[in-house]
Protein backbone atom coordinates (compact mmCIF):
# COMPACT_ATOMS: atom_id res chain seq x y z
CA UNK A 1 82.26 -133.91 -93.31
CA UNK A 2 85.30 -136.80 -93.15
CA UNK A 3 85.47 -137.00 -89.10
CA UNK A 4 83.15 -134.92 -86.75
CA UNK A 5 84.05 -133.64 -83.22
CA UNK A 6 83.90 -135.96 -80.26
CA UNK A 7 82.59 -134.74 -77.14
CA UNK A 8 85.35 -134.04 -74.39
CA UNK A 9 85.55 -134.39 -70.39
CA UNK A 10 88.39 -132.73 -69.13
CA UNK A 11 90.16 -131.50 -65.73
CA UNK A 12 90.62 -127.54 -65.23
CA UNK A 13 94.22 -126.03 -66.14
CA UNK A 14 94.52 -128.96 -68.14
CA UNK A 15 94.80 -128.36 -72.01
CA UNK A 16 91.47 -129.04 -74.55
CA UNK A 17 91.60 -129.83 -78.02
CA UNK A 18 89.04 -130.49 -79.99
CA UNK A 19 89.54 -131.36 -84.01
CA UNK A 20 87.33 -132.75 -87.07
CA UNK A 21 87.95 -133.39 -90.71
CA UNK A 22 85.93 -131.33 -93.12
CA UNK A 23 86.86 -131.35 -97.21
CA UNK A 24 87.46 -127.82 -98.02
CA UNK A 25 85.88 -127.94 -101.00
CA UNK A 26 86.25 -125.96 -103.75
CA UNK A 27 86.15 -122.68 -103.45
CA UNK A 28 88.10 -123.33 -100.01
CA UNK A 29 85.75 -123.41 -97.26
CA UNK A 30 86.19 -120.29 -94.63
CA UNK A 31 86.33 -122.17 -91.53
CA UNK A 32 84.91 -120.60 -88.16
CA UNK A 33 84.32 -122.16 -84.16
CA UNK A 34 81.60 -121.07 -81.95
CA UNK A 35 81.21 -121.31 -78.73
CA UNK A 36 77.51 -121.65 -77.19
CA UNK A 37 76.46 -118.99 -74.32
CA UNK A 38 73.92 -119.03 -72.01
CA UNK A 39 71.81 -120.95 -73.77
CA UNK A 40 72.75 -124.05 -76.12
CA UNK A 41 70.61 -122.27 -79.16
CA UNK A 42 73.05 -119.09 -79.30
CA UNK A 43 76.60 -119.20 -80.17
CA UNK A 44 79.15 -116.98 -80.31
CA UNK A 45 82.43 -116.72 -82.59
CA UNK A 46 85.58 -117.84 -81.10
CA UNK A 47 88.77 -115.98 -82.56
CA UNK A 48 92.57 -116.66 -82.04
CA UNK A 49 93.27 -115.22 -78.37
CA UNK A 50 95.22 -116.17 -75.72
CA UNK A 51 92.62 -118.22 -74.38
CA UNK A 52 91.73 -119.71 -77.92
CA UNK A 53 94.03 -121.14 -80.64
CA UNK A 54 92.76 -121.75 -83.74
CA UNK A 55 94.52 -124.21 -86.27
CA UNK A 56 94.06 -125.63 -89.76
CA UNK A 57 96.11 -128.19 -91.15
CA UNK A 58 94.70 -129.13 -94.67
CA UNK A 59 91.47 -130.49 -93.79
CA UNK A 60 92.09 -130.94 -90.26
CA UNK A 61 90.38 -128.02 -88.07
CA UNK A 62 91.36 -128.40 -83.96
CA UNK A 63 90.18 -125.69 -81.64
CA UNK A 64 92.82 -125.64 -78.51
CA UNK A 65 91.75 -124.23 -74.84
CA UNK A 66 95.20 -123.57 -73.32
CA UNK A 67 94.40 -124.00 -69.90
CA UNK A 68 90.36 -124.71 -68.87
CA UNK A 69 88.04 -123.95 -66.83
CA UNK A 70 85.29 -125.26 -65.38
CA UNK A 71 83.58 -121.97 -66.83
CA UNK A 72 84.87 -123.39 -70.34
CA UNK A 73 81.88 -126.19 -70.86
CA UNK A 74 79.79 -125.85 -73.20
CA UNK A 75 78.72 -127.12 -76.70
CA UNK A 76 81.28 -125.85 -79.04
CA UNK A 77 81.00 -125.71 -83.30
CA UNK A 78 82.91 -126.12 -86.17
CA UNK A 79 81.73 -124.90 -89.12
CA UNK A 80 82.69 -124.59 -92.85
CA UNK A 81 81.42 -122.46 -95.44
CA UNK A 82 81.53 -121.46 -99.42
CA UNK A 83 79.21 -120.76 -102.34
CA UNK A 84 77.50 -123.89 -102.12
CA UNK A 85 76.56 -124.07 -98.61
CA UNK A 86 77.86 -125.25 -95.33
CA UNK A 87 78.85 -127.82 -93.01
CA UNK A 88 79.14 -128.29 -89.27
CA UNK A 89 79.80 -130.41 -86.47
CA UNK A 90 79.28 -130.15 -82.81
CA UNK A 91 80.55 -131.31 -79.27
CA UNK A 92 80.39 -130.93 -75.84
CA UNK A 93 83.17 -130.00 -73.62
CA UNK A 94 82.64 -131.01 -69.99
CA UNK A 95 85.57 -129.20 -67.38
CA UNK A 96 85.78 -130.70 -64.11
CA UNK A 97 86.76 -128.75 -61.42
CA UNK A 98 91.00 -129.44 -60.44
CA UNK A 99 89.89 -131.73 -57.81
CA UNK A 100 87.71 -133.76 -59.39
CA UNK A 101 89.42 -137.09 -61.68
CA UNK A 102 86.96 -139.17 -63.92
CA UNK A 103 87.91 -143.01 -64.94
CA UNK A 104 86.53 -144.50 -67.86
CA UNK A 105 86.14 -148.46 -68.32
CA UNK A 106 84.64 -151.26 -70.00
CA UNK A 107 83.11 -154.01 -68.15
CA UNK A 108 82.09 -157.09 -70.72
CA UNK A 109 80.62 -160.77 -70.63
CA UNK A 110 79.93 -162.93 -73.46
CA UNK A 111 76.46 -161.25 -74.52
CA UNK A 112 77.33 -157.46 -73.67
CA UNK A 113 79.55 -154.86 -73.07
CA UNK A 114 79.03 -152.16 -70.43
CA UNK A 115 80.81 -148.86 -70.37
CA UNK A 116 81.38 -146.46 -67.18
CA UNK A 117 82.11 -143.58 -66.43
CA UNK A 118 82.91 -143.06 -62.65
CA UNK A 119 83.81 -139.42 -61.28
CA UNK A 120 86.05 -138.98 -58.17
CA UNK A 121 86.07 -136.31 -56.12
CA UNK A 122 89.60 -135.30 -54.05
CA UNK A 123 88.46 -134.76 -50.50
CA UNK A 124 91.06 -133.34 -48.12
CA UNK A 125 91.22 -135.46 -44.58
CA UNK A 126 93.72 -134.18 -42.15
């Protein structure tokens, strides 16, 4: 493993990608993505679909959700395998619903450095 996932918050229709860096090895690692289902202990193969595309470039693998749902998070997998074994790495995806935004900042003072997360929520006044 060179670079694992990251875990991902995103906003539905909007575009997910998620990519690591795994050394094929040789022989050349098969490469596959799982998604988990209804429980974070069973996963299921994702294949190249028009939901789902599926690139390799060397030893960079990215998973890309065209357009997301909120239906969309879960804990998805990368994994590599040959004769001598295998590999994986993991992340969470997080979809927010359209209206829903989500800032991220760093607040900081000579001893420490706090990170937030703070999640807005459109509300429609009229």
């Amino acid at each position: 493993m060179i670079q694992p996932l990251n875990n991902v918050r995103s906003v539905a229709s909007d575009s997910v990608e998620l990519s690591c860096r795994i050394s094929a090895g040789v022989p050349t690692a098969d490469i596959h993505w799982y998604r988990s289902g209804q429980s974070d202990t069973i996963f299921n193969e994702i294949f190249n679909d028009e939901k789902y595309e599926i690139r390799r470039d060397g030893d960079t693998m990215t998973l890309i959700i065209a357009v997301s749902e909120a239906t969309d998070s879960a804990i998805y997998r990368c994994e590599a395998v040959n004769w001598f074994g295998k590999v994986r790495t993991e992340s969470s995806v997080i979809v927010l619903r359209t209206s829903s935004r989500f800032f991220s900042f760093a607040i900081s003072s000579p001893d420490e450095i706090l990170f937030l997360t703070v999640v807005f929520i459109g509300i429609n006044i009229r």
